[in-house]
C-alpha atoms as a PDB file:
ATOM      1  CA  UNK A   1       6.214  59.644 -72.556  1.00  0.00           C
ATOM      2  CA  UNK A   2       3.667  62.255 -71.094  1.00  0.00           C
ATOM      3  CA  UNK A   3       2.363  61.576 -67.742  1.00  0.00           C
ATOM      4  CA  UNK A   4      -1.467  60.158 -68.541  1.00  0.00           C
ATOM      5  CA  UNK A   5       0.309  57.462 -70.542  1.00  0.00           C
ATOM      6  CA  UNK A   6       2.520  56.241 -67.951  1.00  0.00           C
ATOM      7  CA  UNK A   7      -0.305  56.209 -65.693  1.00  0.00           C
ATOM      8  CA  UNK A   8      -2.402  54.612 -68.106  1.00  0.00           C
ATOM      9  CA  UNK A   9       0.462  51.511 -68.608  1.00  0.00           C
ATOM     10  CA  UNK A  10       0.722  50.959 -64.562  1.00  0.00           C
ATOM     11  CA  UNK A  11      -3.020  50.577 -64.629  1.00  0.00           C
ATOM     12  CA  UNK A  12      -3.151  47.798 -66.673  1.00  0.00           C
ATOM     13  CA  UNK A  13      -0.065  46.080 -65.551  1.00  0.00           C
ATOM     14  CA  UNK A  14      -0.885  46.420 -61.427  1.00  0.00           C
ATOM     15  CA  UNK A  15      -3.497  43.954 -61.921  1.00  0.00           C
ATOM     16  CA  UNK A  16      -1.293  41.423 -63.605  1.00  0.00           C
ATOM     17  CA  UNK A  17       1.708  41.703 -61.417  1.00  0.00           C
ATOM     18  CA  UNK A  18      -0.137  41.252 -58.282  1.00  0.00           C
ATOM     19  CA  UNK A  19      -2.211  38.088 -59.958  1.00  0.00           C
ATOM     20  CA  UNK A  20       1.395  36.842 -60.673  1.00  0.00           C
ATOM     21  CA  UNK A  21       2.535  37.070 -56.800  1.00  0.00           C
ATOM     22  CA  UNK A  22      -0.796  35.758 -55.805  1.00  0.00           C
ATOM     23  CA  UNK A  23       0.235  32.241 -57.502  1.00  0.00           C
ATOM     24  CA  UNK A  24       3.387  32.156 -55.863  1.00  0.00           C
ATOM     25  CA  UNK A  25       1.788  32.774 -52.903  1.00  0.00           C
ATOM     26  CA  UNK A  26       1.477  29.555 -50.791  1.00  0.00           C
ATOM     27  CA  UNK A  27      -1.848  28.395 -50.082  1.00  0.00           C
ATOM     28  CA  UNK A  28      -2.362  26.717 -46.238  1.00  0.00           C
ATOM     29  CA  UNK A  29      -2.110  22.802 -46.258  1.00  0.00           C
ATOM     30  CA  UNK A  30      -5.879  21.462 -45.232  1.00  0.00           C
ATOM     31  CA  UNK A  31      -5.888  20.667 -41.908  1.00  0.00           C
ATOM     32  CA  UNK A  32      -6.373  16.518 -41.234  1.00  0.00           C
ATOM     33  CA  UNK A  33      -8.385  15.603 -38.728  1.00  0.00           C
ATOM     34  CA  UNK A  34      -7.696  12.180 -36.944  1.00  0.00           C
ATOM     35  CA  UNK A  35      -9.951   9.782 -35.132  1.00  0.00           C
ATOM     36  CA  UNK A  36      -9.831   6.755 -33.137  1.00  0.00           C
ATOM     37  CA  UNK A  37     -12.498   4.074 -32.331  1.00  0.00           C
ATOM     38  CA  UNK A  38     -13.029   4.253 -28.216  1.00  0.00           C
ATOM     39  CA  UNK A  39     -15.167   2.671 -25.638  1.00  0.00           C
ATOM     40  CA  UNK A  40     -15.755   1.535 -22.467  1.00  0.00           C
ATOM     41  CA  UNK A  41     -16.545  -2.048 -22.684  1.00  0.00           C
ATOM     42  CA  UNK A  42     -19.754  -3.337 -20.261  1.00  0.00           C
ATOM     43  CA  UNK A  43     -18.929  -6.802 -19.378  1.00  0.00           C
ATOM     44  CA  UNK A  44     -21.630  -8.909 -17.319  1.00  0.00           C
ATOM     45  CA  UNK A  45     -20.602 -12.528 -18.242  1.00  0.00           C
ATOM     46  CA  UNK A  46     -19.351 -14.341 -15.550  1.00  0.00           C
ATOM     47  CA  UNK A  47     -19.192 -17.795 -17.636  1.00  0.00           C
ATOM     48  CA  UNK A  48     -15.586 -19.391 -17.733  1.00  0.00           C
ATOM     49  CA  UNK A  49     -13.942 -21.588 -20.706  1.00  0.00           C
ATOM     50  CA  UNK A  50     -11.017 -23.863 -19.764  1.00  0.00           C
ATOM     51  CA  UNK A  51      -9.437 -22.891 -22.881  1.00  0.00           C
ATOM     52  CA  UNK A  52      -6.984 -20.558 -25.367  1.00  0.00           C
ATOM     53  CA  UNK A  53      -8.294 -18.527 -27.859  1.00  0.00           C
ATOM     54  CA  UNK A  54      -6.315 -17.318 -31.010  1.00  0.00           C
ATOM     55  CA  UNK A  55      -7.798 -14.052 -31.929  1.00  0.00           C
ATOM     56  CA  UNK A  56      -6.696 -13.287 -35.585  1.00  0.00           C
ATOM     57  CA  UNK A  57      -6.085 -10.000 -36.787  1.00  0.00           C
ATOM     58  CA  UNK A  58      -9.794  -8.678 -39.079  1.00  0.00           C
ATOM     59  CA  UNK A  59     -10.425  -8.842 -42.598  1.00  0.00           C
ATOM     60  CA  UNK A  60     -11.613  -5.757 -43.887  1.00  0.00           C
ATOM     61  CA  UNK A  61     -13.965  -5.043 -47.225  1.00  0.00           C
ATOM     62  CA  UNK A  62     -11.105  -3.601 -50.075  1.00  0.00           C
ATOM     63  CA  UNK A  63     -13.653  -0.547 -50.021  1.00  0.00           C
ATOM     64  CA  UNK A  64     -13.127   0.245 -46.646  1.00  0.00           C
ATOM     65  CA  UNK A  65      -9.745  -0.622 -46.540  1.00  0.00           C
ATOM     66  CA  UNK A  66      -8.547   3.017 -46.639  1.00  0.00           C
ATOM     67  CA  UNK A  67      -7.168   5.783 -43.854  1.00  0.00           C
ATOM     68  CA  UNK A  68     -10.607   7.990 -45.347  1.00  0.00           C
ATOM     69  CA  UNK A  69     -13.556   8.423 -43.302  1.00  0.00           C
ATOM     70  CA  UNK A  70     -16.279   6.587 -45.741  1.00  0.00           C
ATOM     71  CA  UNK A  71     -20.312   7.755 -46.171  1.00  0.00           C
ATOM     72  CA  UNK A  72     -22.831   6.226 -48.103  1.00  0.00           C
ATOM     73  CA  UNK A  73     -26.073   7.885 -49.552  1.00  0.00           C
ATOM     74  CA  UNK A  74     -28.273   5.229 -50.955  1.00  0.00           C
ATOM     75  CA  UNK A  75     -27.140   1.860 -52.285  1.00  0.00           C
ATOM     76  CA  UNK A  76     -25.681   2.780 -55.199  1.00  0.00           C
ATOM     77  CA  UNK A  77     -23.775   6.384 -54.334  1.00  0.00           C
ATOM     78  CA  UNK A  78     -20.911   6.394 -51.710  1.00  0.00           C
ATOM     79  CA  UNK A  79     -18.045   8.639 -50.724  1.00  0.00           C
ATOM     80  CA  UNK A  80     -15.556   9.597 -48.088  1.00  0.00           C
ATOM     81  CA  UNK A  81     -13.800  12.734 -46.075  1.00  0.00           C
ATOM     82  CA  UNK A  82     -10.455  13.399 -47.244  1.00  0.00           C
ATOM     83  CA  UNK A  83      -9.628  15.709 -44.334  1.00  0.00           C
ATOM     84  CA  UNK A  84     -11.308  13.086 -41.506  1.00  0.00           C
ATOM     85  CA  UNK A  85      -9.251  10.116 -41.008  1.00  0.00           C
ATOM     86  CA  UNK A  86      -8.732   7.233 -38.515  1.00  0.00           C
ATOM     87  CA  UNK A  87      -5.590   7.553 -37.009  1.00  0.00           C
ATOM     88  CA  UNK A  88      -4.937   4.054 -37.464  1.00  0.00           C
ATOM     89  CA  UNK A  89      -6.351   1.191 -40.049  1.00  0.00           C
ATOM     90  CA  UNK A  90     -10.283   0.491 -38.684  1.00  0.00           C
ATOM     91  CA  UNK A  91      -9.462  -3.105 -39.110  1.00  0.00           C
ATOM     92  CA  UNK A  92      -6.734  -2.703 -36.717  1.00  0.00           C
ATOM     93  CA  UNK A  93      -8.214  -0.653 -34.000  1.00  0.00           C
ATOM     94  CA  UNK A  94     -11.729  -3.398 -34.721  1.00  0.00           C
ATOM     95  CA  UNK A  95      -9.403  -6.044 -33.425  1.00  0.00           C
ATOM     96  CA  UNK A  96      -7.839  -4.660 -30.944  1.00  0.00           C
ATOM     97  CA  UNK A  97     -11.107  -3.747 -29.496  1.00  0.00           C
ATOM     98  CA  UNK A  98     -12.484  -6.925 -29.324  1.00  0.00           C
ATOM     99  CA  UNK A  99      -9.260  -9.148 -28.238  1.00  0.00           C
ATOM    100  CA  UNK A 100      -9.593  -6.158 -25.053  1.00  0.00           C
ATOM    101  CA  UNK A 101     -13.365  -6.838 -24.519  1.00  0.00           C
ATOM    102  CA  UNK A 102     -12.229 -10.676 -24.312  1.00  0.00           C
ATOM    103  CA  UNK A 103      -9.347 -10.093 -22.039  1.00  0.00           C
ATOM    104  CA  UNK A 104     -11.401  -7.882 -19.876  1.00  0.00           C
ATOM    105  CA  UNK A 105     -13.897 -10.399 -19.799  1.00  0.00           C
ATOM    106  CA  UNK A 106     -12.092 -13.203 -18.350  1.00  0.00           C
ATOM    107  CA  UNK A 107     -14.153 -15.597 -20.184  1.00  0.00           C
ATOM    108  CA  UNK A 108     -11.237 -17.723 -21.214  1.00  0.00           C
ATOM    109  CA  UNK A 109      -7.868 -18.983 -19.632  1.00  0.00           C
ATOM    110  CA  UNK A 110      -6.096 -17.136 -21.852  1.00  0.00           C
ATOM    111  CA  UNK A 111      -6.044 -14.579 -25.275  1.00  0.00           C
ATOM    112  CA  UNK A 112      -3.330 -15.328 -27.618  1.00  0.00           C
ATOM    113  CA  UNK A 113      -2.124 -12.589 -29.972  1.00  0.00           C
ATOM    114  CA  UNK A 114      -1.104 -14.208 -33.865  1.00  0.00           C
ATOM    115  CA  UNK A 115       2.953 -14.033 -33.263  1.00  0.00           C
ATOM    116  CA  UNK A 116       2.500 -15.601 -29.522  1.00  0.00           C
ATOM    117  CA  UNK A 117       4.796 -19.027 -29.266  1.00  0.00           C
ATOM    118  CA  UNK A 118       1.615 -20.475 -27.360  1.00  0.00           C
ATOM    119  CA  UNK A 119      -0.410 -23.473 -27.895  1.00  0.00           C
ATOM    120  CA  UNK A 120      -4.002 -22.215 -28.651  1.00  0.00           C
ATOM    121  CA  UNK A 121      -7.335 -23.702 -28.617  1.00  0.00           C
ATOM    122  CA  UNK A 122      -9.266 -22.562 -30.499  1.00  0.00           C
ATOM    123  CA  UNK A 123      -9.014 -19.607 -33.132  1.00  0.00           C
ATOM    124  CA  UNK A 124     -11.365 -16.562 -33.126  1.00  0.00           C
ATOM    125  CA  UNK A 125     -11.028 -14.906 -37.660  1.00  0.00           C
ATOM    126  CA  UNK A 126     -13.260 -12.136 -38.322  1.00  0.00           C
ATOM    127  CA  UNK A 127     -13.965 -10.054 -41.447  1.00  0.00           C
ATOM    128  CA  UNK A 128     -15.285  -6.324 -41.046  1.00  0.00           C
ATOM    129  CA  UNK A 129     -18.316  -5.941 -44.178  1.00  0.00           C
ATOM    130  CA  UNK A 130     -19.451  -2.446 -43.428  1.00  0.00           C
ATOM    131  CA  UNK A 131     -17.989   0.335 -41.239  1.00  0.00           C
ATOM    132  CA  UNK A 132     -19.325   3.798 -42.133  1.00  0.00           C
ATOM    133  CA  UNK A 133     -21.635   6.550 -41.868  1.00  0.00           C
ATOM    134  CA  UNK A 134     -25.318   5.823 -43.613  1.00  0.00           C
ATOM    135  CA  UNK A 135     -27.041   9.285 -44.672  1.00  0.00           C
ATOM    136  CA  UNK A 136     -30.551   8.533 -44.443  1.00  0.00           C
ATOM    137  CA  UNK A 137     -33.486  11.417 -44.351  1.00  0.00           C
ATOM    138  CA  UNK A 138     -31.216  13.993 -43.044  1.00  0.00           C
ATOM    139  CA  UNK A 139     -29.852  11.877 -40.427  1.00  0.00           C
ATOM    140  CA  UNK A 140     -26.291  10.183 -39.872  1.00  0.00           C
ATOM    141  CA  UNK A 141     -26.249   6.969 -38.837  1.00  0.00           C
ATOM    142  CA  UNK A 142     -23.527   4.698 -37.820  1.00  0.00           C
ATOM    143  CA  UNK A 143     -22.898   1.416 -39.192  1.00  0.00           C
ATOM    144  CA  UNK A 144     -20.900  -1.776 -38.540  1.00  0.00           C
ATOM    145  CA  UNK A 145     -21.171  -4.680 -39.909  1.00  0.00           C
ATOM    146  CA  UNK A 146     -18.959  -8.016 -39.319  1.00  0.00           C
ATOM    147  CA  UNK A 147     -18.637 -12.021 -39.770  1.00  0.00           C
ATOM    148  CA  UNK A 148     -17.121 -14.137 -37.312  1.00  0.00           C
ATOM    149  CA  UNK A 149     -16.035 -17.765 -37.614  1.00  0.00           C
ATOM    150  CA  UNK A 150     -14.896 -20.000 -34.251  1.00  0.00           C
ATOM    151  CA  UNK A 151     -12.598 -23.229 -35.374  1.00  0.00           C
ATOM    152  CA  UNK A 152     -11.103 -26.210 -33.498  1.00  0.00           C
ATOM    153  CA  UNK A 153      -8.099 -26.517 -35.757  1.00  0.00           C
ATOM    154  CA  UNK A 154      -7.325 -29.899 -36.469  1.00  0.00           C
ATOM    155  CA  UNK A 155      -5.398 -32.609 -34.375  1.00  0.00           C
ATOM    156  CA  UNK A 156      -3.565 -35.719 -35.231  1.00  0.00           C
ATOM    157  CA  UNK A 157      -7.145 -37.690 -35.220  1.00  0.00           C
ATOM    158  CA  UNK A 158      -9.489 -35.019 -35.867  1.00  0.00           C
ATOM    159  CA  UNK A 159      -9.990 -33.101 -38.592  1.00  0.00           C
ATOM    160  CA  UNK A 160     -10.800 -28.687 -38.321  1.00  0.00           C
ATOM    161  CA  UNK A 161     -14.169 -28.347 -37.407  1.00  0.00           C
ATOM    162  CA  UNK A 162     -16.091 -24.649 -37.592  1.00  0.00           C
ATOM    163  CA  UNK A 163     -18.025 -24.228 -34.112  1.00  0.00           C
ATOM    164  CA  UNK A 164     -19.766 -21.104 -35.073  1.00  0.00           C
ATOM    165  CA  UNK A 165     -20.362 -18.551 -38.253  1.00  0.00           C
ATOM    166  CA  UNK A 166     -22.201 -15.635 -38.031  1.00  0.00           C
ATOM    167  CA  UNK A 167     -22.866 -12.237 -39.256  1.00  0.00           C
ATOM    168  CA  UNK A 168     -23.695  -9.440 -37.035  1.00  0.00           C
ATOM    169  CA  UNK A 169     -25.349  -5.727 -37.831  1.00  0.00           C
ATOM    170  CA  UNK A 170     -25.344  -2.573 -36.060  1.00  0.00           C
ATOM    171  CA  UNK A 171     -27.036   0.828 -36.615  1.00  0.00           C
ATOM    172  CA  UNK A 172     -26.681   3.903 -33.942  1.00  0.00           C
ATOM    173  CA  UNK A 173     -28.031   7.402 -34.758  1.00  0.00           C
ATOM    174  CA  UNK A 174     -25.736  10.089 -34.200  1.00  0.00           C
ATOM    175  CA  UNK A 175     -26.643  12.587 -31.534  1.00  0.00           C
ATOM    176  CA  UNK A 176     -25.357  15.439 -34.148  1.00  0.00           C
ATOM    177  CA  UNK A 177     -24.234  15.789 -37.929  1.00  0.00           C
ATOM    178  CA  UNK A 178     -20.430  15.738 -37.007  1.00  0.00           C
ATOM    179  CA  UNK A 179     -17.361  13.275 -37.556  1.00  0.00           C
ATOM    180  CA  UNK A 180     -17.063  13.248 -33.354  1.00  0.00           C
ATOM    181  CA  UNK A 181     -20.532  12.007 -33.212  1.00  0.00           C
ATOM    182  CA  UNK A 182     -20.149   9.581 -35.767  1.00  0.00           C
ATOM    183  CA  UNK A 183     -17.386   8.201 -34.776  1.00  0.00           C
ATOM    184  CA  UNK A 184     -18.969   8.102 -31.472  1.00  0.00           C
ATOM    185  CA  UNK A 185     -21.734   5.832 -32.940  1.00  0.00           C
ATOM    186  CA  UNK A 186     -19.096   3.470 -34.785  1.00  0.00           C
ATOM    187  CA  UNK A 187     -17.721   2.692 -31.541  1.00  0.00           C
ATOM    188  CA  UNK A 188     -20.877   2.176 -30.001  1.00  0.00           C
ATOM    189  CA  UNK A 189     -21.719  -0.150 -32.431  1.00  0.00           C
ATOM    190  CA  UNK A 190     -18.586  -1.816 -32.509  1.00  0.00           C
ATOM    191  CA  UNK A 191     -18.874  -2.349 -28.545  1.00  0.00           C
ATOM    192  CA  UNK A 192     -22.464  -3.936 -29.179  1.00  0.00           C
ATOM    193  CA  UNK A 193     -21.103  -6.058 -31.752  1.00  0.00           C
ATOM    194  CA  UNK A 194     -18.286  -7.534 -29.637  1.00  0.00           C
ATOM    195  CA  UNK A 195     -20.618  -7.699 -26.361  1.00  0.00           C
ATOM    196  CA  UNK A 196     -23.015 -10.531 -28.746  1.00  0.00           C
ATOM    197  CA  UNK A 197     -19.737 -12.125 -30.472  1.00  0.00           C
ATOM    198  CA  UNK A 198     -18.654 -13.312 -26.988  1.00  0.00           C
ATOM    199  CA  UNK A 199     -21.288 -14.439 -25.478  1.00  0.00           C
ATOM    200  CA  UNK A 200     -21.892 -16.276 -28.923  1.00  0.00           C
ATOM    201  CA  UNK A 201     -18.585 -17.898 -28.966  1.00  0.00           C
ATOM    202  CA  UNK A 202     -18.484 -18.491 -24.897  1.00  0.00           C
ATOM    203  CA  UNK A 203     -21.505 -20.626 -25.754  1.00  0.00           C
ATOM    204  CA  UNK A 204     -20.195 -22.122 -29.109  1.00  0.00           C
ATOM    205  CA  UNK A 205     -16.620 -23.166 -27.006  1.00  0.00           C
ATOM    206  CA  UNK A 206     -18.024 -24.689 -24.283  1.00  0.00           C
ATOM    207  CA  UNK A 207     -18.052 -28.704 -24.790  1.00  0.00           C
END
């Protein structure tokens, strides 16, 4: 074979043969970010309930019922940040937060965790509606919303009674277009939220 030829061959076959390494090649795993909800709770109330209060772990919406970061756009198109998790379910790290807030505010003798062999009260359930970022004319905005319910569970004479219901909404701009920030403003919210949901149910628990 004369020396153009062979030259010719390994010319057309280089390409091929380093195409064919290139797919064994391994491509870097995307790197997962994780985030936690975290804030320093401001408590002012000084009011004080002579009773226990069962704090039930959240509800959460099915759609936000994921590890995923989630977005919405308008009311019809959503979507969510594969690589920009919570390090923990939201529902989880929702409850937590407020059973702390109540703890830390001392309004009642005593916080009682669902597992607890202690006589409770009254029971604190709570179901988490919205908990993402809203895009909205090239801004990010934070979003949380929740229900609530307070119930006397019932006695040998009396039957369960609901002492309050309520929904609660809160919207914080973030500072910057970024997860940080936005998760900044979901736990901003979130601390808002729980600051109105006890002095709600301080008032609602009081005979």
């Amino acid at each position: 074979m004369k020396f153009k030829q062979i030259t010719i061959i390994l010319l057309l076959t280089t390409p091929l043969f380093l195409c064919s390494c290139g797919s064994l090649i391994k491509q870097p795993a995307p790197i997962i970010s994780y985030y936690q909800l975290n804030y320093t709770p401001e408590i002012t109330n000084t009011a004080s309930v002579d009773k226990t209060l069962l704090i039930r772990s959240f509800y959460i919406n099915e759609t936000y019922n994921r590890d995923t970061i989630m977005y919405s756009e308008d009311k019809y198109k959503c979507g969510f940040y594969p690589y920009k998790q919570w390090i923990s379910a939201p529902q989880n790290q929702v409850t937590e937060a407020i059973r702390n807030d109540f703890i830390e505010s001392g309004a009642f003798k005593a916080i009682i965790i669902p597992g607890q062999l202690q006589k409770f009260d009254l029971i604190l359930t709570g179901a988490i509606i919205d908990i993402k970022e809203v895009r909205k004319d090239g801004k990010s905005i934070g979003t949380v919303k929740m229900a609530i319910t307070l119930i006397k569970p019932a006695s040998k004479n009396i039957s369960q009674e609901i002492l309050l219901q309520k929904e609660y909404t809160k919207s914080i701009e973030c500072k910057v277009n970024n997860t940080e920030s936005l998760v900044k403003a979901l736990s901003e919210a979130t601390k808002a939220i729980s600051s109105e949901v006890i002095k709600d149910t301080i008032k609602a628990a009081k005979p």
